[in-house]
Protein backbone atom coordinates (compact mmCIF):
# COMPACT_ATOMS: atom_id res chain seq x y z
CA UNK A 1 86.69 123.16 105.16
CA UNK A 2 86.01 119.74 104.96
CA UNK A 3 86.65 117.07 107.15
CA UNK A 4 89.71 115.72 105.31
CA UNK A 5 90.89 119.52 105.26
CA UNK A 6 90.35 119.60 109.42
CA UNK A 7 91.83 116.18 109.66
CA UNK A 8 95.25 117.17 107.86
CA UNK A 9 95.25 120.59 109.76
CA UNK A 10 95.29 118.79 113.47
CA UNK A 11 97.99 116.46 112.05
CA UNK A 12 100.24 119.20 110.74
CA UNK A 13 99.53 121.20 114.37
CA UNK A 14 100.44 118.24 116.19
CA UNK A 15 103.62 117.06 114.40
CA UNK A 16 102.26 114.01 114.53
CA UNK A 17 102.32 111.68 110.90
CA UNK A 18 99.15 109.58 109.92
CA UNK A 19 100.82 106.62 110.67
CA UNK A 20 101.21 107.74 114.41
CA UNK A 21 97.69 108.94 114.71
CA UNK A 22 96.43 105.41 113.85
CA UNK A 23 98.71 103.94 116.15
CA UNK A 24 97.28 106.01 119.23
CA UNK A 25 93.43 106.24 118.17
CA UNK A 26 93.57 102.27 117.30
CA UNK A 27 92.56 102.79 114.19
CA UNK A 28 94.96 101.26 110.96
CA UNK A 29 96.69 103.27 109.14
CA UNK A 30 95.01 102.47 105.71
CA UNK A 31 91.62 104.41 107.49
CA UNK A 32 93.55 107.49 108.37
CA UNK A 33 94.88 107.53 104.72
CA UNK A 34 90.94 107.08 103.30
CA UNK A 35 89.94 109.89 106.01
CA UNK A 36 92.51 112.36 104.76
CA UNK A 37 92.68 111.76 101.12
CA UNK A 38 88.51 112.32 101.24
CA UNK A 39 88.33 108.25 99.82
CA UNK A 40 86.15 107.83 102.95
CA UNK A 41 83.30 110.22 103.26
CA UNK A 42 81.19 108.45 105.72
CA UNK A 43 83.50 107.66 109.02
CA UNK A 44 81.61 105.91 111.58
CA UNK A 45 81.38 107.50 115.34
CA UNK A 46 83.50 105.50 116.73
CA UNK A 47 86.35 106.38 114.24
CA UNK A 48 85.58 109.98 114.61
CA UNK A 49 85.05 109.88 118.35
CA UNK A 50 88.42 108.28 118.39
CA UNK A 51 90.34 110.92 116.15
CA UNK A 52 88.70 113.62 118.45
CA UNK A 53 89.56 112.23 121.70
CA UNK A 54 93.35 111.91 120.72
CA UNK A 55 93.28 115.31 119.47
CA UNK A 56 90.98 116.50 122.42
CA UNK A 57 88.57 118.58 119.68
CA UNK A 58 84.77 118.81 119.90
CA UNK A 59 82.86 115.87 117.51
CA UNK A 60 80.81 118.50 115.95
CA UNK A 61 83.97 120.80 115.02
CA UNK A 62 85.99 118.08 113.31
CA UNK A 63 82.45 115.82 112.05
CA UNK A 64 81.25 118.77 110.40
CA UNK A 65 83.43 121.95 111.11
CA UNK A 66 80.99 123.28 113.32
CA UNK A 67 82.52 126.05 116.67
CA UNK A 68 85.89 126.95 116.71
CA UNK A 69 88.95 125.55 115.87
CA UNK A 70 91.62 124.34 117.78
CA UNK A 71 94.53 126.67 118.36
CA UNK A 72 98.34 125.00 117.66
CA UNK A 73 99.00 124.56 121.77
CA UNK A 74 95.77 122.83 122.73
CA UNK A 75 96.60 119.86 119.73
CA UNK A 76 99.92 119.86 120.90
CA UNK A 77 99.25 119.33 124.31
CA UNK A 78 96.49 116.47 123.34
CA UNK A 79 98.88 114.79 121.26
CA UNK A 80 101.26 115.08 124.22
CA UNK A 81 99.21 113.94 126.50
CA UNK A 82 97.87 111.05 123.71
CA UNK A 83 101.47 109.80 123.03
CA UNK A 84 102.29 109.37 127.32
CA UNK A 85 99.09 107.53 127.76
CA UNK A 86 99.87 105.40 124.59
CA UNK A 87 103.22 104.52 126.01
CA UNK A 88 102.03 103.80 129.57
CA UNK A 89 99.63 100.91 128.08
CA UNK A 90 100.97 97.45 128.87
CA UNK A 91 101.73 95.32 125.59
CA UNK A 92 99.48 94.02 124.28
CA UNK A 93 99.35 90.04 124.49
CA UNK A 94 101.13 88.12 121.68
CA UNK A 95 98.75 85.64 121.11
CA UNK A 96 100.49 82.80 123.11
CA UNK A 97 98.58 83.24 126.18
CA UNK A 98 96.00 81.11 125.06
CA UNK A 99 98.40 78.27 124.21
CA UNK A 100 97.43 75.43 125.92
CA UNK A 101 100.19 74.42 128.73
CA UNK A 102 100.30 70.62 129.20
CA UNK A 103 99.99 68.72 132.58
CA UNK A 104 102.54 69.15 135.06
CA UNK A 105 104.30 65.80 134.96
CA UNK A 106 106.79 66.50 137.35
CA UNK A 107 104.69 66.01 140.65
CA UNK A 108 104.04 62.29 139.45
CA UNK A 109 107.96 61.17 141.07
CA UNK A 110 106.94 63.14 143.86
CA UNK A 111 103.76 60.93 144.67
CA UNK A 112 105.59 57.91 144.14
CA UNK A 113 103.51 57.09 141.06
CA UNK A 114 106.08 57.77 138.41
CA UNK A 115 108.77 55.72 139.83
């Protein structure tokens, strides 16, 4: 079994689709479709680390198919457990935080100096 075979076989177990599994390991969609199709042979740690901490698996089982494999409940209760802490994240920021706000002009007919 190869490592696009173990991928698609915790996917299927969790009920999960690729598209969610990139939402809640970070990683975009696009690598998730490389990983399982077998376009991408050479996955970094940190994408694999991420793909096995969602689906709570050992890094030498789903690297290189080494121990045992993960029985139906245990992914489903990782995914489970995945999707609540994935929805208990605040938002992320849009971007506008860092806009600039200008001065307070306001305060200026308050000292007297605007008026």
């Amino acid at each position: 079994m190869e490592l696009q075979d173990r991928l698609h076989h915790l996917i299927e177990l969790s009920g999960a689709t690729e598209r969610e599994v990139a939402t809640l390991t970070g990683l975009s969609p696009q690598a998730i479709n490389f990983l399982g199709s077998g376009s991408r042979d050479n996955p970094t740690l940190k994408t694999l680390n991420r793909i096995a901490g969602v689906f709570s698996v050992s890094l030498d089982w789903l690297a290189n198919g080494i121990g045992k494999a993960p029985a139906g409940a245990e992914i489903s209760r990782a995914i489970e457990e995945a999707r609540r802490a994935h929805a208990a994240k605040p938002p992320a920021p849009s971007g506008r935080a860092d806009t600039p706000v200008p001065p307070d002009t306001s305060r200026d007919s308050i000292t007297g100096a605007g008026g």
